[in-house]
PDB file of N, CA and C in Angstrom:
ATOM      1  N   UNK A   1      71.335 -50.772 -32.718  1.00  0.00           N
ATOM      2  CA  UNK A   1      72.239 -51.282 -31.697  1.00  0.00           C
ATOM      3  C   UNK A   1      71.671 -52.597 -31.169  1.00  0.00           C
ATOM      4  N   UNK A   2      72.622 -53.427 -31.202  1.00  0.00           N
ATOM      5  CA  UNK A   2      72.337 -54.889 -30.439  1.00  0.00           C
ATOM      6  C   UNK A   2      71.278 -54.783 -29.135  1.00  0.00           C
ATOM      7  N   UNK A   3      70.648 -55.274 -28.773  1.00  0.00           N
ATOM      8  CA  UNK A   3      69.985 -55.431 -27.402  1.00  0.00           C
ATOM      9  C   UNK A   3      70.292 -56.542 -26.323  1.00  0.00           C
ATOM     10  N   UNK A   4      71.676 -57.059 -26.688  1.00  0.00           N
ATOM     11  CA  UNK A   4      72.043 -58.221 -26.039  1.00  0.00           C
ATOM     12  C   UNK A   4      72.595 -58.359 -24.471  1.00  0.00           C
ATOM     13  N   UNK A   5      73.102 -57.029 -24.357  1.00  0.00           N
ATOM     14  CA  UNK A   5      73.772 -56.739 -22.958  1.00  0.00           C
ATOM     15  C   UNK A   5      72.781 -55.756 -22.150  1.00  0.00           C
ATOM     16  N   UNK A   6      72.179 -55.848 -20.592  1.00  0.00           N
ATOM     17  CA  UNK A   6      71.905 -55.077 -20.430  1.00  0.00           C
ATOM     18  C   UNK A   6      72.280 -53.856 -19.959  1.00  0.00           C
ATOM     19  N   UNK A   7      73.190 -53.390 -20.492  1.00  0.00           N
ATOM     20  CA  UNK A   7      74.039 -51.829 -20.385  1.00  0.00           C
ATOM     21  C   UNK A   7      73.966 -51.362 -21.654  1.00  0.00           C
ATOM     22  N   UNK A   8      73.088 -52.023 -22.496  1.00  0.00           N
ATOM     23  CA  UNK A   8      72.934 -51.525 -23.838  1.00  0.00           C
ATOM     24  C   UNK A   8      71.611 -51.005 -23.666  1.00  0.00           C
ATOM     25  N   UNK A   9      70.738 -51.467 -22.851  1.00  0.00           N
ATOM     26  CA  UNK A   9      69.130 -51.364 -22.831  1.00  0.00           C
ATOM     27  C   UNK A   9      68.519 -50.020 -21.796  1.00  0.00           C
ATOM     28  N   UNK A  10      68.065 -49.619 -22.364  1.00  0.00           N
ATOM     29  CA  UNK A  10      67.218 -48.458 -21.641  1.00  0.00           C
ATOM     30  C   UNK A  10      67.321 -49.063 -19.683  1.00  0.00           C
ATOM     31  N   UNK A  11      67.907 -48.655 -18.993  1.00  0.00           N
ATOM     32  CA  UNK A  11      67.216 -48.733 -17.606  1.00  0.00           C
ATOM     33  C   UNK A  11      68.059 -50.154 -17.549  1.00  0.00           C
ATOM     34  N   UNK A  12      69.076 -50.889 -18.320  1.00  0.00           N
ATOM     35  CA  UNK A  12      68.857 -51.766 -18.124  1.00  0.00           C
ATOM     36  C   UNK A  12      68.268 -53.032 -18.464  1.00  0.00           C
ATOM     37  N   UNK A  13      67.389 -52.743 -19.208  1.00  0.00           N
ATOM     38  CA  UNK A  13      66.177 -53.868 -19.185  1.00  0.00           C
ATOM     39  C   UNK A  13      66.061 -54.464 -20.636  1.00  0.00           C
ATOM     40  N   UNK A  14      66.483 -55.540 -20.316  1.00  0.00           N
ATOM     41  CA  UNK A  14      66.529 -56.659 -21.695  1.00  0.00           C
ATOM     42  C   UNK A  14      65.048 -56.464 -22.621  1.00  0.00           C
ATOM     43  N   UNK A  15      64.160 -56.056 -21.809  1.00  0.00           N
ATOM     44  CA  UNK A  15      62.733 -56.101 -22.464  1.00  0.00           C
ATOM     45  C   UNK A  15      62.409 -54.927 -22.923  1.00  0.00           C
ATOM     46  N   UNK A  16      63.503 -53.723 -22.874  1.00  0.00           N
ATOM     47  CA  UNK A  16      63.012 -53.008 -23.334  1.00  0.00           C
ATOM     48  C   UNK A  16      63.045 -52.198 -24.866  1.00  0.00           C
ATOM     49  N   UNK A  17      62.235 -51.983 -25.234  1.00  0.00           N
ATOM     50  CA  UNK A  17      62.323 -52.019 -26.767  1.00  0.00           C
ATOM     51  C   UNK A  17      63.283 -50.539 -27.596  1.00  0.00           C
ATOM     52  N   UNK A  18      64.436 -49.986 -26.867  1.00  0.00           N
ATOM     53  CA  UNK A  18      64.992 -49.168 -27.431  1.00  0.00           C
ATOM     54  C   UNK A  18      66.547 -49.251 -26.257  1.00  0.00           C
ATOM     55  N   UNK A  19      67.547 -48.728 -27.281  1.00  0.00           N
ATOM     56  CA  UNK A  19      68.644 -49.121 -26.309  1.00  0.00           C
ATOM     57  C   UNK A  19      69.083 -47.387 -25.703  1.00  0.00           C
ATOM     58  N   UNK A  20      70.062 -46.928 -25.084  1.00  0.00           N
ATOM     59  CA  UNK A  20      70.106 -46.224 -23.908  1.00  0.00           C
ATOM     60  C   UNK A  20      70.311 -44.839 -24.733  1.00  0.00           C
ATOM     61  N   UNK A  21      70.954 -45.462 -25.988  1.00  0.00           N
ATOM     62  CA  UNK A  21      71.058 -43.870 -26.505  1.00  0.00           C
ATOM     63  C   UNK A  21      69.523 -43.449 -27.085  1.00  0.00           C
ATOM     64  N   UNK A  22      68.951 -43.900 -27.288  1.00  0.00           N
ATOM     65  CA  UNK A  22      67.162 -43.984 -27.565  1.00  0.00           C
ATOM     66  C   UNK A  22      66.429 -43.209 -26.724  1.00  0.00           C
ATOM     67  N   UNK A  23      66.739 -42.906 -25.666  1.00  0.00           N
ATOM     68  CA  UNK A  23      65.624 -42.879 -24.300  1.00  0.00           C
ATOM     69  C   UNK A  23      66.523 -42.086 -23.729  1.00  0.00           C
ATOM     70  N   UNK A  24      65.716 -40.912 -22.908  1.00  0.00           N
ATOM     71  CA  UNK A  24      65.558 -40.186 -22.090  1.00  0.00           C
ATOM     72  C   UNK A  24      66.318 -40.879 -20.694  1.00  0.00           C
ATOM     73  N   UNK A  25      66.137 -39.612 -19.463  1.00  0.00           N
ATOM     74  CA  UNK A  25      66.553 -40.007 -18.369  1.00  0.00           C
ATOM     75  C   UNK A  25      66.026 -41.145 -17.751  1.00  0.00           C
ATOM     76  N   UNK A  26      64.512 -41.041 -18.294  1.00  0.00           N
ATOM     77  CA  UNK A  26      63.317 -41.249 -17.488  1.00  0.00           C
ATOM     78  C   UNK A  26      63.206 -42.643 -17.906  1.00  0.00           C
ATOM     79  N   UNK A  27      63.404 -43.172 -19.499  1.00  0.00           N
ATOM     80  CA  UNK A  27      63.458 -44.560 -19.883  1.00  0.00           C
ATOM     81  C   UNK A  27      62.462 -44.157 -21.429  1.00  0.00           C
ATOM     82  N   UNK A  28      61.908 -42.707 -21.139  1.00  0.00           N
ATOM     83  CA  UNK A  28      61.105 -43.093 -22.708  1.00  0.00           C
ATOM     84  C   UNK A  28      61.652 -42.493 -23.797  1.00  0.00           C
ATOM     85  N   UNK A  29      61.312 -42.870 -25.089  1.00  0.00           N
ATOM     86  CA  UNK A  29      62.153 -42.585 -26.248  1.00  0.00           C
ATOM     87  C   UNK A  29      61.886 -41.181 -26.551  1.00  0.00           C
ATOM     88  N   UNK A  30      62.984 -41.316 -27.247  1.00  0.00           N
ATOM     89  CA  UNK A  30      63.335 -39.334 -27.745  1.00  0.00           C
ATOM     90  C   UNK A  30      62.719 -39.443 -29.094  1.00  0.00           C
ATOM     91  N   UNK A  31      62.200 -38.459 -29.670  1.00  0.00           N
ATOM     92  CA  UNK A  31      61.948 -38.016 -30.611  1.00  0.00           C
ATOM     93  C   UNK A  31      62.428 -38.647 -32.055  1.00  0.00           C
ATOM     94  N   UNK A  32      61.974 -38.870 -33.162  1.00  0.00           N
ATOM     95  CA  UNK A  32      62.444 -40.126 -34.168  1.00  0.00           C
ATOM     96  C   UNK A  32      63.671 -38.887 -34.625  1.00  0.00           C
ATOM     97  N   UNK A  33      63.122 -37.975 -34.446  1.00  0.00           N
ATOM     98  CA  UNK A  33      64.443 -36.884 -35.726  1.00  0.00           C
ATOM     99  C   UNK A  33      66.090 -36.532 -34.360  1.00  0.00           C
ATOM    100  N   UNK A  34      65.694 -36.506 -32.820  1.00  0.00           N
ATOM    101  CA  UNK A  34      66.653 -36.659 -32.069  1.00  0.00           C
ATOM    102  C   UNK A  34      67.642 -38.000 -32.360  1.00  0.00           C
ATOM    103  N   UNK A  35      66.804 -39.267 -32.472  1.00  0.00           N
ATOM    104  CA  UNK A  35      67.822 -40.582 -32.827  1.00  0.00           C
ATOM    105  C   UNK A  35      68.009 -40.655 -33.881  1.00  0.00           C
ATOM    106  N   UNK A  36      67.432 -39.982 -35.154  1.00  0.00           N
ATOM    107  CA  UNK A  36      67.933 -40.533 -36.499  1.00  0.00           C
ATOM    108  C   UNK A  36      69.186 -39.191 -36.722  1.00  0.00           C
ATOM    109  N   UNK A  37      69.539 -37.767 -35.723  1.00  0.00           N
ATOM    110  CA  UNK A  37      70.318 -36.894 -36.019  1.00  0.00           C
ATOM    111  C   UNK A  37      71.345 -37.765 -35.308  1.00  0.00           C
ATOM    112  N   UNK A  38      70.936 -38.328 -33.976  1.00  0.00           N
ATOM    113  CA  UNK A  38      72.706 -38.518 -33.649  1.00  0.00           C
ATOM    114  C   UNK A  38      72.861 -40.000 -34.412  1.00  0.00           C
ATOM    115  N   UNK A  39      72.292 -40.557 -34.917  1.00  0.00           N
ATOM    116  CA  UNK A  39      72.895 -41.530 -35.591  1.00  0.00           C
ATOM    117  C   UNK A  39      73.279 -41.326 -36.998  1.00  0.00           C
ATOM    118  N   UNK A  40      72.871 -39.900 -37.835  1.00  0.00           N
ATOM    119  CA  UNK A  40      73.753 -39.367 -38.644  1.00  0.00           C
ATOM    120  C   UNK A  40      75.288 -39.190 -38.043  1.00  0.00           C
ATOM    121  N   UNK A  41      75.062 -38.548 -37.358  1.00  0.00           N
ATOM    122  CA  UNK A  41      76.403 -37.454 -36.394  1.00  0.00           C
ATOM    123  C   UNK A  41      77.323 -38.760 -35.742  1.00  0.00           C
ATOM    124  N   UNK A  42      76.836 -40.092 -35.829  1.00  0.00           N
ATOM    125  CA  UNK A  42      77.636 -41.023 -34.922  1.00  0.00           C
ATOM    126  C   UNK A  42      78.205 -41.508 -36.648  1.00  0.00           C
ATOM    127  N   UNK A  43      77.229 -41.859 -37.308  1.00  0.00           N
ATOM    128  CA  UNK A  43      78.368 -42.549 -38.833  1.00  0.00           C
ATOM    129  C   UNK A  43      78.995 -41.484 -39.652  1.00  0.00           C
ATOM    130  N   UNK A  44      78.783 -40.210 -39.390  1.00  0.00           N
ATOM    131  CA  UNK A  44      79.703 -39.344 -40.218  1.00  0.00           C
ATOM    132  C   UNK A  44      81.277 -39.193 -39.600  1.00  0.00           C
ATOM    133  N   UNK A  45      81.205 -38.936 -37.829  1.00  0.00           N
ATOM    134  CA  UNK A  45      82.518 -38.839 -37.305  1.00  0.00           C
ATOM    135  C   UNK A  45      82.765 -40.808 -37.124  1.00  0.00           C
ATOM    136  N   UNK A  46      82.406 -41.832 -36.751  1.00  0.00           N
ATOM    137  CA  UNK A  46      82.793 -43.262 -36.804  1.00  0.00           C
ATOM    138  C   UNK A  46      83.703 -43.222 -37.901  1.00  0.00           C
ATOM    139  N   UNK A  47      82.633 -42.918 -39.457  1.00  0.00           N
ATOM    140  CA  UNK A  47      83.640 -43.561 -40.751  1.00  0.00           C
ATOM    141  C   UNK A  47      83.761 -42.813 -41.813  1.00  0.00           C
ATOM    142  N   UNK A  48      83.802 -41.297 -41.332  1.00  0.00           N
ATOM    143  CA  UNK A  48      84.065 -40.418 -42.607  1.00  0.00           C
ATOM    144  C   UNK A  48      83.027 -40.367 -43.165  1.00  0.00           C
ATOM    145  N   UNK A  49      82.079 -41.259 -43.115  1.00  0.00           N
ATOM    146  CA  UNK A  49      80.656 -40.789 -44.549  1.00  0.00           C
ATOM    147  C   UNK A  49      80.613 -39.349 -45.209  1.00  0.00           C
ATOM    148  N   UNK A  50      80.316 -39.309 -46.188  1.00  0.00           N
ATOM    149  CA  UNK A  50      79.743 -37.919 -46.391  1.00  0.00           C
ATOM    150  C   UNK A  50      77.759 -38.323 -45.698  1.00  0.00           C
ATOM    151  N   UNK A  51      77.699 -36.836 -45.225  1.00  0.00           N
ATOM    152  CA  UNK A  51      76.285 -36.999 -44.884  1.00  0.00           C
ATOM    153  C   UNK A  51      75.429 -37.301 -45.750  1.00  0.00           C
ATOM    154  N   UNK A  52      74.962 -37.300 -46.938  1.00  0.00           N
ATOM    155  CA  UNK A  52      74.200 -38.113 -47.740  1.00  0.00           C
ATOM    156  C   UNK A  52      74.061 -39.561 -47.188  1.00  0.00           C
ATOM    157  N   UNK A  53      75.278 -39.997 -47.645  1.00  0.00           N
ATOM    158  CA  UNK A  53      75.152 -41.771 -47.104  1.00  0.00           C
ATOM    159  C   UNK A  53      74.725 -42.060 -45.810  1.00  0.00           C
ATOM    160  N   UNK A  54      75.016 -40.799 -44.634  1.00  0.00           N
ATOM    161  CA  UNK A  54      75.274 -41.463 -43.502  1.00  0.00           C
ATOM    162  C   UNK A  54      73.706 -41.196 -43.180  1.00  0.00           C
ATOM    163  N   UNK A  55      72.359 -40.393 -43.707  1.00  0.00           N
ATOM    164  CA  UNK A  55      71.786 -40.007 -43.755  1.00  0.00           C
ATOM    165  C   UNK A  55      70.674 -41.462 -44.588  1.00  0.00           C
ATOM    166  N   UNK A  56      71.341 -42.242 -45.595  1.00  0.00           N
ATOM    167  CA  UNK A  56      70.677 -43.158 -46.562  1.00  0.00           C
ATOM    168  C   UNK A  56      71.023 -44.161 -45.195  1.00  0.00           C
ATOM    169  N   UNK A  57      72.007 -44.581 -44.677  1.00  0.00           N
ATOM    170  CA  UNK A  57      72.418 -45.353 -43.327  1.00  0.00           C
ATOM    171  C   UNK A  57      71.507 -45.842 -42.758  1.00  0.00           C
ATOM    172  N   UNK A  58      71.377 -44.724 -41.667  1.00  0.00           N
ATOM    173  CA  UNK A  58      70.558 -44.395 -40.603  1.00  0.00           C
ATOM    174  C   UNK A  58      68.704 -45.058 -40.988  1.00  0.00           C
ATOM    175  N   UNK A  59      68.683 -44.232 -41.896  1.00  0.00           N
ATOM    176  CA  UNK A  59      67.129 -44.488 -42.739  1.00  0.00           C
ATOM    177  C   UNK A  59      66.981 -45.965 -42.736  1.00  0.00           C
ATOM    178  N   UNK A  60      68.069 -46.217 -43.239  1.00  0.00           N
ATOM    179  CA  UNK A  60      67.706 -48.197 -43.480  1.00  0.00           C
ATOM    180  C   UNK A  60      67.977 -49.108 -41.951  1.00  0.00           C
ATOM    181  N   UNK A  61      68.951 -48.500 -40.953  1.00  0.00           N
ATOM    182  CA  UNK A  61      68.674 -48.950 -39.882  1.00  0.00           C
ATOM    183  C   UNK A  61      67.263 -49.165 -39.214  1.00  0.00           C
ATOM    184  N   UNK A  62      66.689 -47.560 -38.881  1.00  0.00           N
ATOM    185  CA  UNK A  62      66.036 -47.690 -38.021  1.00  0.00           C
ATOM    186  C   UNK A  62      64.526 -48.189 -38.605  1.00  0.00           C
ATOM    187  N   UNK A  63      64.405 -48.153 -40.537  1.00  0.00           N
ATOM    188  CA  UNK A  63      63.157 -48.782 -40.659  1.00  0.00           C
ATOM    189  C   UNK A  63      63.053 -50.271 -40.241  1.00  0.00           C
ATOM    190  N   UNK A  64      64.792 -50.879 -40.167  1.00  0.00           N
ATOM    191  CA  UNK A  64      64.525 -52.423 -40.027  1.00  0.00           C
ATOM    192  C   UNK A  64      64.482 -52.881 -38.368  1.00  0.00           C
ATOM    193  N   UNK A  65      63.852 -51.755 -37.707  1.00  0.00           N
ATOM    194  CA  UNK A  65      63.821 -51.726 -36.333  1.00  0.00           C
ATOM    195  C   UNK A  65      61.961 -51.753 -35.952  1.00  0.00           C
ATOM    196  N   UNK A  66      61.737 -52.783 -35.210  1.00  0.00           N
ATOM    197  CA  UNK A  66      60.096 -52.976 -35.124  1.00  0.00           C
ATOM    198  C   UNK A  66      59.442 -51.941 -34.253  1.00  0.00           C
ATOM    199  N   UNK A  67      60.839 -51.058 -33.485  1.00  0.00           N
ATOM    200  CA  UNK A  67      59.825 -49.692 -33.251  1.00  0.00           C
ATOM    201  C   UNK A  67      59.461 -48.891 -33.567  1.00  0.00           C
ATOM    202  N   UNK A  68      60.541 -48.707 -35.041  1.00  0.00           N
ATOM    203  CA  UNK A  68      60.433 -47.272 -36.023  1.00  0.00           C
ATOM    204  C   UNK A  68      59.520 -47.555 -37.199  1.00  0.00           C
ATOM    205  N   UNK A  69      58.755 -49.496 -36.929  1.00  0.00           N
ATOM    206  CA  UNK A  69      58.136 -50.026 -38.433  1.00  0.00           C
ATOM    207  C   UNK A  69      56.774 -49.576 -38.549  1.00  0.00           C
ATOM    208  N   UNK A  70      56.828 -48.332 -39.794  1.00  0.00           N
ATOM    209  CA  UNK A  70      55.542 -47.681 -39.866  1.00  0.00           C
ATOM    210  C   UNK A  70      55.562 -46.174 -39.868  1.00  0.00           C
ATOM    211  N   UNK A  71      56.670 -45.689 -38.908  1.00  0.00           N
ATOM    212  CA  UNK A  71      56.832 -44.665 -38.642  1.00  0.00           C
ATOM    213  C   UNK A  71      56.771 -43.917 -39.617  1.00  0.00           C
ATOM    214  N   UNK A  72      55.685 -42.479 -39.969  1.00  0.00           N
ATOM    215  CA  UNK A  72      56.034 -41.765 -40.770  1.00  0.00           C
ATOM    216  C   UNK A  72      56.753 -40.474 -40.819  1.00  0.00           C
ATOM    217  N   UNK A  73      58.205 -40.412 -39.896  1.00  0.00           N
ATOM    218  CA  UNK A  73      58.222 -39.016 -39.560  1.00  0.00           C
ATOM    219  C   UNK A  73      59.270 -38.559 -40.735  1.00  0.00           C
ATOM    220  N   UNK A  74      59.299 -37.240 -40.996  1.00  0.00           N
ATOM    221  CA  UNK A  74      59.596 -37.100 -42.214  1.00  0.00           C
ATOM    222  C   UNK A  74      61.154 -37.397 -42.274  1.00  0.00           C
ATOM    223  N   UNK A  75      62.087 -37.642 -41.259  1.00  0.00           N
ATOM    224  CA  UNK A  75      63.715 -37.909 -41.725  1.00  0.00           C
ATOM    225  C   UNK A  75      63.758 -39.223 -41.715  1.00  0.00           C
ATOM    226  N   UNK A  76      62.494 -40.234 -41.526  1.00  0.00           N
ATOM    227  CA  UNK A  76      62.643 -41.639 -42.477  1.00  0.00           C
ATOM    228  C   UNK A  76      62.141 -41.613 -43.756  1.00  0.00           C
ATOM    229  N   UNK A  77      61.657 -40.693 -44.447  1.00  0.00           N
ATOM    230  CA  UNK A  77      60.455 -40.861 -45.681  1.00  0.00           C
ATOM    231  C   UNK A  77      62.444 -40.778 -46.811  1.00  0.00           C
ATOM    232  N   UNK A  78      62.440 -40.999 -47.758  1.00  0.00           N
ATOM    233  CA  UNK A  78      63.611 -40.643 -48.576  1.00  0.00           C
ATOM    234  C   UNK A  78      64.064 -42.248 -48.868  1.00  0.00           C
ATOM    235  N   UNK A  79      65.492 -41.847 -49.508  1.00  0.00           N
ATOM    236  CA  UNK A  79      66.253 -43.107 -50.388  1.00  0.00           C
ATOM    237  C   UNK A  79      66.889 -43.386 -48.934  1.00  0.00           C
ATOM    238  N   UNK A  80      66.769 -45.197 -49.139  1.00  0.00           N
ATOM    239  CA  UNK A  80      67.649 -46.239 -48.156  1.00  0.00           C
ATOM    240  C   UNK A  80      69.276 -46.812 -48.666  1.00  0.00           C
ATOM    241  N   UNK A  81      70.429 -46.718 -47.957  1.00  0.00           N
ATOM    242  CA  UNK A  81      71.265 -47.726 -48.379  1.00  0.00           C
ATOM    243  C   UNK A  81      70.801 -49.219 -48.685  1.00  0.00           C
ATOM    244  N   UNK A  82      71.964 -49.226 -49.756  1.00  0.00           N
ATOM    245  CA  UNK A  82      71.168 -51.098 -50.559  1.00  0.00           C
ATOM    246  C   UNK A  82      71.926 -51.525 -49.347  1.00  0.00           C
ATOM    247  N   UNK A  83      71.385 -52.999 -49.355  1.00  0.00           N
ATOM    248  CA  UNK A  83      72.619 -53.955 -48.393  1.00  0.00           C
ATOM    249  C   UNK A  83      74.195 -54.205 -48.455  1.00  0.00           C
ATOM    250  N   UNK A  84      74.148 -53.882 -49.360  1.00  0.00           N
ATOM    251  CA  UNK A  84      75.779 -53.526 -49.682  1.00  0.00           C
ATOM    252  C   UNK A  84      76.257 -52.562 -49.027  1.00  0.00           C
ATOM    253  N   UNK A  85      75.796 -51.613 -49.362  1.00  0.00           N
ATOM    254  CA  UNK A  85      76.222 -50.381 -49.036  1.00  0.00           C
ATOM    255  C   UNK A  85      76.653 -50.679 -47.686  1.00  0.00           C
ATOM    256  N   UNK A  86      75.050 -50.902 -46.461  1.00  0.00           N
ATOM    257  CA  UNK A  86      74.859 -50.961 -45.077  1.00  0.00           C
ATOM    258  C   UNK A  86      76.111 -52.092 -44.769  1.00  0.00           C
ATOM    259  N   UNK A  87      76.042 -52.963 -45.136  1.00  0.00           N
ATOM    260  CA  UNK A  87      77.289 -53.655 -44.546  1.00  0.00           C
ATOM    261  C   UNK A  87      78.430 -53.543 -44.491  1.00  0.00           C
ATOM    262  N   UNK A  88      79.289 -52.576 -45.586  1.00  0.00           N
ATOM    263  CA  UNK A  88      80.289 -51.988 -45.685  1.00  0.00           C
ATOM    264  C   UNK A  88      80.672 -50.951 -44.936  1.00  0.00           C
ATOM    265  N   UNK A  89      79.155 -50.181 -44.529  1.00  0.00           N
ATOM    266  CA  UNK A  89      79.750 -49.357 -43.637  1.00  0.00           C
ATOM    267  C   UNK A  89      79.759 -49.944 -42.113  1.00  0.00           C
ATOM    268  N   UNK A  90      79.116 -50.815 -41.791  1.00  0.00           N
ATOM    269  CA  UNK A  90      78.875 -51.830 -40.404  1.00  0.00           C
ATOM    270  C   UNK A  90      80.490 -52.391 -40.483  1.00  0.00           C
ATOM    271  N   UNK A  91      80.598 -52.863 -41.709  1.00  0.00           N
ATOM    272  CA  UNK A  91      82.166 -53.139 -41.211  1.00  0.00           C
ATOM    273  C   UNK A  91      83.356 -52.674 -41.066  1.00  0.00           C
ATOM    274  N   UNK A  92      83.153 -51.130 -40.901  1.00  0.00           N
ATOM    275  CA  UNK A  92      83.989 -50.283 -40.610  1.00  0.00           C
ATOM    276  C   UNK A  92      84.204 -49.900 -39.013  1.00  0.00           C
ATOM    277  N   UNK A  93      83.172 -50.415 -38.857  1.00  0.00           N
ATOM    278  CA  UNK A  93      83.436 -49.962 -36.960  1.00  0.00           C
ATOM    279  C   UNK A  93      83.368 -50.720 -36.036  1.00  0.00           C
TER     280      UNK A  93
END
């Protein structure tokens, strides 16, 4: 998710490094397998995916995200959408 508005940002806050669906009440981030499930569950009902893809999706989002870069938790380890793929489904919604 963009970080451009701050009603997109945790608390608000342009500086902060995860946006609102990311983070808790409190401002700190949820669990990597809590944001990588609802961001399955957000591209399967958005654009029809079958869960495979929406699952290859997600994976290639959040590795190209500098908070998830490194992360080894096991629902990033697997196959990524090519860039094709990812943009086709970005331009569905």
């Amino acid at each position: 998710m963009p970080l451009i508005d701050p009603a997109d940002c945790s608390h608000g806050d342009l500086l902060s490094p995860a946006c609102v669906h990311c983070t808790d009440a409190h401002g700190n981030i949820k669990p990597c397998e809590e944001i990588f499930e609802g961001g399955v569950q957000f591209f399967i009902q958005a654009t029809g995916l079958p869960r495979d893809m929406a699952l290859r999706i997600v994976r290639k989002n959040m590795k190209a995200l500098p908070y998830w870069d490194g992360n080894t938790s096991e629902c990033l380890l697997g196959d990524v959408a090519t860039d094709e793929e990812f943009e086709a489904v970005l331009s569905q919604l």
